[in-house]
C-alpha atoms as a PDB file:
ATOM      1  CA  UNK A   1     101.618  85.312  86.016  1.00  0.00           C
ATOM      2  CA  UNK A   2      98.733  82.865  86.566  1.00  0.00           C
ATOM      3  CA  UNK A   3      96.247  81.678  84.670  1.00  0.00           C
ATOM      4  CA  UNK A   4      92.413  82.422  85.102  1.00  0.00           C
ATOM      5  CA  UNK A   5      90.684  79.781  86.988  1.00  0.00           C
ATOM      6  CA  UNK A   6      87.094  79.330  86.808  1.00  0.00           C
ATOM      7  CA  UNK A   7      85.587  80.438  90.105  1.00  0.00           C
ATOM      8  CA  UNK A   8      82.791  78.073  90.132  1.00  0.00           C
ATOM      9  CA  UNK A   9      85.072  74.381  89.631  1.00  0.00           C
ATOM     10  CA  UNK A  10      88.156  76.066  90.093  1.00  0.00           C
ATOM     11  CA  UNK A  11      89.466  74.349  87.105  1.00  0.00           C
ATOM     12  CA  UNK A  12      92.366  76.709  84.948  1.00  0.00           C
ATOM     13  CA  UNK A  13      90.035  78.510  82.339  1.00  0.00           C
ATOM     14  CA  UNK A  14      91.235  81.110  79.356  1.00  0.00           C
ATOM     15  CA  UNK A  15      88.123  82.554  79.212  1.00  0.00           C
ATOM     16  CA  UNK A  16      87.108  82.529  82.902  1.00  0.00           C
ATOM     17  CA  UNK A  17      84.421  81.016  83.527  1.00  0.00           C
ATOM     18  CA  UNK A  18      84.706  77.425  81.465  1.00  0.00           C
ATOM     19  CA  UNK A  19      82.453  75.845  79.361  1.00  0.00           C
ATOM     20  CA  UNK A  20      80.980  73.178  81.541  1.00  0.00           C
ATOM     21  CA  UNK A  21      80.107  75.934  84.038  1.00  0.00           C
ATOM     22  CA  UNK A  22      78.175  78.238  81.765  1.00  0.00           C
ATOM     23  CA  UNK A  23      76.400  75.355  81.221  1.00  0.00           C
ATOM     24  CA  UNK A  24      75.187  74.878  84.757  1.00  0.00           C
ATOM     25  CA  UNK A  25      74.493  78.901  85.755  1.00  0.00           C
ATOM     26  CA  UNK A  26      71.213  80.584  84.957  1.00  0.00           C
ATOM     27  CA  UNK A  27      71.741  83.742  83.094  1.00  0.00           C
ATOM     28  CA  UNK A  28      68.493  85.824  83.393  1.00  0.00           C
ATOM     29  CA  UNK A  29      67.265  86.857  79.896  1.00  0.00           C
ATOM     30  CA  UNK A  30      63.750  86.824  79.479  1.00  0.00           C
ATOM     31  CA  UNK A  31      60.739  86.829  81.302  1.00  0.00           C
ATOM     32  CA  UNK A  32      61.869  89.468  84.129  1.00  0.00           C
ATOM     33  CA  UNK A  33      60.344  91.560  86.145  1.00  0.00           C
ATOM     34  CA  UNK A  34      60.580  95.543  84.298  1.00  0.00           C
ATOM     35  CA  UNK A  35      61.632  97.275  87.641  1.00  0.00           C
ATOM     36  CA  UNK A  36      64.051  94.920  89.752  1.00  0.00           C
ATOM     37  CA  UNK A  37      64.585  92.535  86.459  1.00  0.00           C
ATOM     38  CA  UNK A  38      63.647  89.343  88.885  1.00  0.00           C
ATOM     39  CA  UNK A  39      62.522  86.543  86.774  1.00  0.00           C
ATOM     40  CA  UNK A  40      59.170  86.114  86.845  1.00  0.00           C
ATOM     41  CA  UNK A  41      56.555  83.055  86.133  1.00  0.00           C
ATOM     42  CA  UNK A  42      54.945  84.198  82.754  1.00  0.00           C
ATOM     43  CA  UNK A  43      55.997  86.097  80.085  1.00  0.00           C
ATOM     44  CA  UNK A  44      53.083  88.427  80.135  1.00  0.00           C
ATOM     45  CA  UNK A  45      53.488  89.262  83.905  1.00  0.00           C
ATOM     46  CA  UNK A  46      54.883  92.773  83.729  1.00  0.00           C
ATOM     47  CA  UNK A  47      55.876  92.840  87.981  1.00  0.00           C
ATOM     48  CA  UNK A  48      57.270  90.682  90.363  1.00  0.00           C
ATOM     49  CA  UNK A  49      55.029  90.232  93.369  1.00  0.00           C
ATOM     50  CA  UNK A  50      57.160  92.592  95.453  1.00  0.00           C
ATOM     51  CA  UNK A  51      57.636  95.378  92.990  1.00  0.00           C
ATOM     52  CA  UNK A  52      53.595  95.131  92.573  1.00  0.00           C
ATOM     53  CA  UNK A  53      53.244  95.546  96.328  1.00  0.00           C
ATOM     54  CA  UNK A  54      55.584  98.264  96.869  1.00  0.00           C
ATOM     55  CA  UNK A  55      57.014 100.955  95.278  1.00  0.00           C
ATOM     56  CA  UNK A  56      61.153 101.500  94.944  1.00  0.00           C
ATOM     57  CA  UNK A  57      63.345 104.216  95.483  1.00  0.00           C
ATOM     58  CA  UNK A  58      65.321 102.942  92.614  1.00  0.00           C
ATOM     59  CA  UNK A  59      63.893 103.334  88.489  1.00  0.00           C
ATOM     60  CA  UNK A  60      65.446  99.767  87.542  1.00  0.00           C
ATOM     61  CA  UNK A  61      67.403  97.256  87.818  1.00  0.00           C
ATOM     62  CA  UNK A  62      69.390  94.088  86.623  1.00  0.00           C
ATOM     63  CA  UNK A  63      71.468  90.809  87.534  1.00  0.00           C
ATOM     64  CA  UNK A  64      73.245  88.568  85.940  1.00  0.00           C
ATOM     65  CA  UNK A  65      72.842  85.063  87.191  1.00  0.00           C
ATOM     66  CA  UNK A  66      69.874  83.642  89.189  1.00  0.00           C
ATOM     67  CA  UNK A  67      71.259  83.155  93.183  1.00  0.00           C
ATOM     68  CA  UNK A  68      71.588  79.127  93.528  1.00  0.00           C
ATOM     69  CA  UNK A  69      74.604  76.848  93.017  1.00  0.00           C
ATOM     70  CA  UNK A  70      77.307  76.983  91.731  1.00  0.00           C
ATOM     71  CA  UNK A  71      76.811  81.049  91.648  1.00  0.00           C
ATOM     72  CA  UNK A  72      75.596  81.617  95.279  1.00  0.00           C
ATOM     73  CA  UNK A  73      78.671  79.126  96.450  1.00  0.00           C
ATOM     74  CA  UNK A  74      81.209  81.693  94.316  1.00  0.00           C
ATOM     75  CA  UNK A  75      79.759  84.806  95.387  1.00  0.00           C
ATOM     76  CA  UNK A  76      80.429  83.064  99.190  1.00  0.00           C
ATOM     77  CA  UNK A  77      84.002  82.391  98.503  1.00  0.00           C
ATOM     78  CA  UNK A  78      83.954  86.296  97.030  1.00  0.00           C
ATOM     79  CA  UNK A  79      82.625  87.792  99.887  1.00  0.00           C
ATOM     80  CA  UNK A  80      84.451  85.827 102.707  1.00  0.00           C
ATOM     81  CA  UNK A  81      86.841  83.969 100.896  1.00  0.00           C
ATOM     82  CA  UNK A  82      89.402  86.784  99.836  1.00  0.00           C
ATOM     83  CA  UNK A  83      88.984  85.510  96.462  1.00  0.00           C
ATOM     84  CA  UNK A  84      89.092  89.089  95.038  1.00  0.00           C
ATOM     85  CA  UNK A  85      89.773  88.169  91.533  1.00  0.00           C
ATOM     86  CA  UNK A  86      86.606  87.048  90.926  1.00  0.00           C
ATOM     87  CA  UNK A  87      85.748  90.319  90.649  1.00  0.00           C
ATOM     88  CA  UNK A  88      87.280  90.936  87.641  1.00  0.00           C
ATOM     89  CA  UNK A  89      85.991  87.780  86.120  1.00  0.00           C
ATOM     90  CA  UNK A  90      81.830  88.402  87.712  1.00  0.00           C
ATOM     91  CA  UNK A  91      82.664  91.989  85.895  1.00  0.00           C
ATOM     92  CA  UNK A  92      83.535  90.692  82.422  1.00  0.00           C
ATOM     93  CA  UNK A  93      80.469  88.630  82.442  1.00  0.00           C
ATOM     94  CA  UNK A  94      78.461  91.769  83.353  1.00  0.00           C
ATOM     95  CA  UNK A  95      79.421  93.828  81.027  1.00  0.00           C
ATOM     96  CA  UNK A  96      79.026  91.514  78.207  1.00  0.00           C
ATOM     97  CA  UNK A  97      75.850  90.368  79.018  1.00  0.00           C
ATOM     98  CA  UNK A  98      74.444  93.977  80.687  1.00  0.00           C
ATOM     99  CA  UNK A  99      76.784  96.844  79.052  1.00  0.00           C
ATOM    100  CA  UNK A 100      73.770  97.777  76.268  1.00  0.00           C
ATOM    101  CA  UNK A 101      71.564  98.242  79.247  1.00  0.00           C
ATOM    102  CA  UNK A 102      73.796 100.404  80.986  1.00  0.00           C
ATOM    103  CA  UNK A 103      74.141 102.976  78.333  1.00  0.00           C
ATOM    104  CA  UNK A 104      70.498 103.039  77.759  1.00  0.00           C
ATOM    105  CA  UNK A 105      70.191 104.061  81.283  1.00  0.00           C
ATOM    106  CA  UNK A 106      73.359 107.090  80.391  1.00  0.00           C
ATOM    107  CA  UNK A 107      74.730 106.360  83.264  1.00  0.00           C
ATOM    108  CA  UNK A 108      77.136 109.169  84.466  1.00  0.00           C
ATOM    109  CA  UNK A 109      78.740 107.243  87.514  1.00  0.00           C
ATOM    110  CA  UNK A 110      78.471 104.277  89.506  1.00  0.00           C
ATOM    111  CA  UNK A 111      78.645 103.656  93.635  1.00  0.00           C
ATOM    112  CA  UNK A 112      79.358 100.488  95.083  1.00  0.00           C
ATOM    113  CA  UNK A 113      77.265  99.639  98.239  1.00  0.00           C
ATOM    114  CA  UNK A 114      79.229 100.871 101.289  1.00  0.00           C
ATOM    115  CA  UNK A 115      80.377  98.522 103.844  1.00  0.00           C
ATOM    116  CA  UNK A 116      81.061 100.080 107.320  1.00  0.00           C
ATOM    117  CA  UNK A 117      84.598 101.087 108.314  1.00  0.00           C
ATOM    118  CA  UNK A 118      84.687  98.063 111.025  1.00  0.00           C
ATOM    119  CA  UNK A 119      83.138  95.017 108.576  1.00  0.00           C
ATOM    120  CA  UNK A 120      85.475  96.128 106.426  1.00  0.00           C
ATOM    121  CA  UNK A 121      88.244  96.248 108.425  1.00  0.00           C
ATOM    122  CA  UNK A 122      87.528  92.837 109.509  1.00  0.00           C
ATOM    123  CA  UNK A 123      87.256  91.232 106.248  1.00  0.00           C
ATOM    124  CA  UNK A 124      89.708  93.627 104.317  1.00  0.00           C
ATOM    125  CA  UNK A 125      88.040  94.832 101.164  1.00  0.00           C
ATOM    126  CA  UNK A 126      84.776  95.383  99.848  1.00  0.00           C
ATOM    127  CA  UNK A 127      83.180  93.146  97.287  1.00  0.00           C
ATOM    128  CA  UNK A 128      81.305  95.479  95.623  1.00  0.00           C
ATOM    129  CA  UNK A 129      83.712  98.188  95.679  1.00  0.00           C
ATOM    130  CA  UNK A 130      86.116  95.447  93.493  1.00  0.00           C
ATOM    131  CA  UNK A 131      82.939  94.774  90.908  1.00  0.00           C
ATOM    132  CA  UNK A 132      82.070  98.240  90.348  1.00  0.00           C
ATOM    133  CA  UNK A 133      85.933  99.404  89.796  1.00  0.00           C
ATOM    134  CA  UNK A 134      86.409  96.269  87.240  1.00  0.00           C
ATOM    135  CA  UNK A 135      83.278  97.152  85.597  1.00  0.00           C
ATOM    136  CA  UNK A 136      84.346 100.236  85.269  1.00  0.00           C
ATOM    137  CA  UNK A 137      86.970 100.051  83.423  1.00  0.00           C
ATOM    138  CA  UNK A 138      85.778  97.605  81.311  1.00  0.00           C
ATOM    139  CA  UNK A 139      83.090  99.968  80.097  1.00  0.00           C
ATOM    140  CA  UNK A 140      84.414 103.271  80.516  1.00  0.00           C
ATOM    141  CA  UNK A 141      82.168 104.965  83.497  1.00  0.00           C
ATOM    142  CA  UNK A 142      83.387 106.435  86.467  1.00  0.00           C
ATOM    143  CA  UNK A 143      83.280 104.927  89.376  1.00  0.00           C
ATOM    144  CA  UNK A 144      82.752 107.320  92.983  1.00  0.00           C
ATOM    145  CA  UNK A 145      83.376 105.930  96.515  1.00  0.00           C
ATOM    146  CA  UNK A 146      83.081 108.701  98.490  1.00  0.00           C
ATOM    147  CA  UNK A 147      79.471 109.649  97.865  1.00  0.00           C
ATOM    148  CA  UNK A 148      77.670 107.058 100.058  1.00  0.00           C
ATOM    149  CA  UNK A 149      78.463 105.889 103.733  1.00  0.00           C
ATOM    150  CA  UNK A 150      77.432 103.119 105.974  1.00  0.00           C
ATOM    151  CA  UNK A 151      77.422 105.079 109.004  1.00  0.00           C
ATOM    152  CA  UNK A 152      75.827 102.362 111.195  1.00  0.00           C
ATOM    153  CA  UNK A 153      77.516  99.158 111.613  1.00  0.00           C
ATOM    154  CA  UNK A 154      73.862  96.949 110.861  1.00  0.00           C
ATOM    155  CA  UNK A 155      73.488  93.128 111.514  1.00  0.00           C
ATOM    156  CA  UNK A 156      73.934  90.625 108.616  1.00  0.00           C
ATOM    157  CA  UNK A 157      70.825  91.099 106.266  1.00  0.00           C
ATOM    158  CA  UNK A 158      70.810  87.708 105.309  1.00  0.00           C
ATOM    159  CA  UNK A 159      69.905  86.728 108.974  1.00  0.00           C
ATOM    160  CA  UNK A 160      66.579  88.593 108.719  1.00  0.00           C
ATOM    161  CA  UNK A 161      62.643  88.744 107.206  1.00  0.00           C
ATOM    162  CA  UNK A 162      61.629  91.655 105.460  1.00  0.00           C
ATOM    163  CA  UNK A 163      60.541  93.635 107.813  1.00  0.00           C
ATOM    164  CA  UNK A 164      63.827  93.149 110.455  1.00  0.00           C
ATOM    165  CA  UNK A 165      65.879  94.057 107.275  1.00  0.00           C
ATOM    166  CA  UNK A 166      63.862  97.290 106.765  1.00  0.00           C
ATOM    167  CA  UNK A 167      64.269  98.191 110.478  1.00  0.00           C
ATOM    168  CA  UNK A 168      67.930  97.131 110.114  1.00  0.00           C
ATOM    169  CA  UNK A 169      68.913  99.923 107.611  1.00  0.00           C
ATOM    170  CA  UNK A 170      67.214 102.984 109.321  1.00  0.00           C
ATOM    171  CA  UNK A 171      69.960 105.446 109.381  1.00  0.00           C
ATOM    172  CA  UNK A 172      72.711 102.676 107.845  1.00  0.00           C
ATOM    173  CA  UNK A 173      73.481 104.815 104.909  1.00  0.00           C
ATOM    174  CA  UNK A 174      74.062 108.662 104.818  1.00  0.00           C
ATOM    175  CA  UNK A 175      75.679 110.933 101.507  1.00  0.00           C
ATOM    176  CA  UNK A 176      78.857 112.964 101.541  1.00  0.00           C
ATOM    177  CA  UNK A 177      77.765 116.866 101.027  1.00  0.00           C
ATOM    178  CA  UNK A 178      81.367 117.629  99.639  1.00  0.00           C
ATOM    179  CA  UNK A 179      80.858 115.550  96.229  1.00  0.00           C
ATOM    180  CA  UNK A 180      78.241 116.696  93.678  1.00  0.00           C
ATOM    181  CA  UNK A 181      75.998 113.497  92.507  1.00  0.00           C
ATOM    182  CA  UNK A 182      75.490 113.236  89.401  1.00  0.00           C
ATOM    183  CA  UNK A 183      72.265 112.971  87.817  1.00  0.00           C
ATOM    184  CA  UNK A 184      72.293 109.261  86.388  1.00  0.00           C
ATOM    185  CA  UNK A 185      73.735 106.970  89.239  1.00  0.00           C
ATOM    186  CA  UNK A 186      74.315 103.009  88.958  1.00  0.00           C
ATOM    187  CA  UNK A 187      74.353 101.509  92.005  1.00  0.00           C
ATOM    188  CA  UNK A 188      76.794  98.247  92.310  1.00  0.00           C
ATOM    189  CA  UNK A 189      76.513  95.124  94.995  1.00  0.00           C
ATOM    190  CA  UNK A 190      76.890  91.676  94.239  1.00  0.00           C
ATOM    191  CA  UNK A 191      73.479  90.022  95.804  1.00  0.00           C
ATOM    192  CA  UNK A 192      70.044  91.645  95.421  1.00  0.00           C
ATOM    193  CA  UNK A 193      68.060  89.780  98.046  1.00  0.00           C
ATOM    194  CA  UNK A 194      65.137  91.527  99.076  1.00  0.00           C
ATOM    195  CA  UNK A 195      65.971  94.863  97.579  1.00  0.00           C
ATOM    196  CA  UNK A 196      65.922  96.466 100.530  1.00  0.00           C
ATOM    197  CA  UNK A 197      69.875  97.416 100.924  1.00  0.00           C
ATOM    198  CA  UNK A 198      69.513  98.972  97.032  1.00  0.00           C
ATOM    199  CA  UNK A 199      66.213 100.535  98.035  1.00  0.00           C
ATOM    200  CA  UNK A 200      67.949 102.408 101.263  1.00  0.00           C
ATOM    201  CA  UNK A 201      70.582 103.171  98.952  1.00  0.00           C
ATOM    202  CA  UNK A 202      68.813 104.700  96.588  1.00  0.00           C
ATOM    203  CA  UNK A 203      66.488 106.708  98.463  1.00  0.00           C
ATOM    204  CA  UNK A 204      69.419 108.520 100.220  1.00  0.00           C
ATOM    205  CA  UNK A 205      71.472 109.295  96.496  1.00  0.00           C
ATOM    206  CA  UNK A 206      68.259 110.775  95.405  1.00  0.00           C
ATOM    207  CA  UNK A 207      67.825 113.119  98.998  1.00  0.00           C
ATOM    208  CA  UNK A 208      71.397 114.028  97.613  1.00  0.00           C
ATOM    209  CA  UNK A 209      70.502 115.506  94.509  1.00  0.00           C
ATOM    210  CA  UNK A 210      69.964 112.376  92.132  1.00  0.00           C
ATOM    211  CA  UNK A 211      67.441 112.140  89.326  1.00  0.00           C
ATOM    212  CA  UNK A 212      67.735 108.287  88.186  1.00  0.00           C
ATOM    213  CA  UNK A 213      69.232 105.718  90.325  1.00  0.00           C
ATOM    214  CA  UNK A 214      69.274 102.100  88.689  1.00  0.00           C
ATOM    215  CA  UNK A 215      71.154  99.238  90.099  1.00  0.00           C
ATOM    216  CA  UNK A 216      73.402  96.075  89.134  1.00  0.00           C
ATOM    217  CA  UNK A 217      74.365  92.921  90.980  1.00  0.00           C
ATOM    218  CA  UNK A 218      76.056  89.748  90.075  1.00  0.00           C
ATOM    219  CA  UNK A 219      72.993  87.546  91.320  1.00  0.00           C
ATOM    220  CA  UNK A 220      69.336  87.901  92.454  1.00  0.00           C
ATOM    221  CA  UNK A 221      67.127  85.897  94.797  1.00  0.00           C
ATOM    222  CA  UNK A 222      64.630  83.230  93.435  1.00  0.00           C
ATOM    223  CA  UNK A 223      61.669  84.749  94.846  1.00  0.00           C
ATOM    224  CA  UNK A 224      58.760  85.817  92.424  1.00  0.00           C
END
């Protein structure tokens, strides 16, 4: 009944996101880092300087857009905003730009990052449940969100260094024992910060019978 509206001018768009927009976003192509697909300073460099320093729970990853305006403003507005149908728009970009990737990885299933029950009461969906359902059936993969919990209602990661938002997630996340994982998971969210939600993530899919747990997010911090 109404049209598609860009979410980053909010200008009526066919094709989503419009022209002028595409123009101003930063896709990440090459020069990434191989594990969390960061963008890094020189083609040659194989690691960002976190994935050098520490080792992830998670076999890769990949984001669309670098995190700075006009994406990090629309991922806001997403998030807090109850502008759900972004979702569908964030996912169509995705899967155009990412969906190759994702079947090289043979995914069998993908898991949205869990908010917990009272957040989401409060704000009355979950972001990443919306991307990874979109996605899904744009590309044809299951999509399972009853595996993973937040069992622990944890403070606002963006508020916090690196080591408050490791301490933050201790015992945040814990897996259903009535749902058989599957071996290849995807894990969806829309920001990849620091990593460390993913990593937490992905370290308890893999106590719960996982082989290969990759991620994808709409965005990913600057830092190299």
């Amino acid at each position: 009944m109404y049209p598609k509206v860009c979410p980053f001018c909010g200008k009526i768009s066919a094709e989503g996101i419009c022209d002028c927009c595409k123009k101003k976003v930063i896709y990440i192509k090459d020069s990434r880092c191989m594990c969390c697909g960061k963008p890094v300073e020189k083609e040659e460099q194989e690691f960002c300087r976190d994935c050098s320093c520490h080792q992830k729970a998670y076999e890769q990853g990949r984001s669309l857009w670098v995190h700075r305006p006009p994406v990090s403003s629309a991922l806001y507005r997403f998030k807090y905003k109850n502008k759900r149908y972004y979702g569908r728009i964030f996912a169509e970009e995705m899967a155009k730009s990412l969906e190759d990737q994702i079947y090289r990885w043979q995914i069998e299933e993908m898991i949205p990052v869990p908010l917990h029950p009272a957040r989401r009461k409060m704000r009355g969906y979950n972001q990443a449940e919306i991307l990874a359902e979109e996605l899904g059936k744009i590309i044809d993969i299951p999509v399972n969100d009853k595996i993973l919990y937040r069992i622990r209602n944890t403070k606002p990661q963006k508020s916090l260094d690196d080591a408050q938002r490791t301490q933050n997630l201790k015992g945040a996340f814990a897996v259903s024992k009535q749902h058989n994982i599957k071996r290849n998971i995807l894990i969806i969210d829309d920001i990849y910060t620091t990593g460390s939600t993913i990593n937490k993530a992905a370290h308890m899919l893999k106590l719960g019978g996982a082989e290969k747990v990759y991620f994808l997010t709409v965005s990913i911090g600057q830092g190299l």
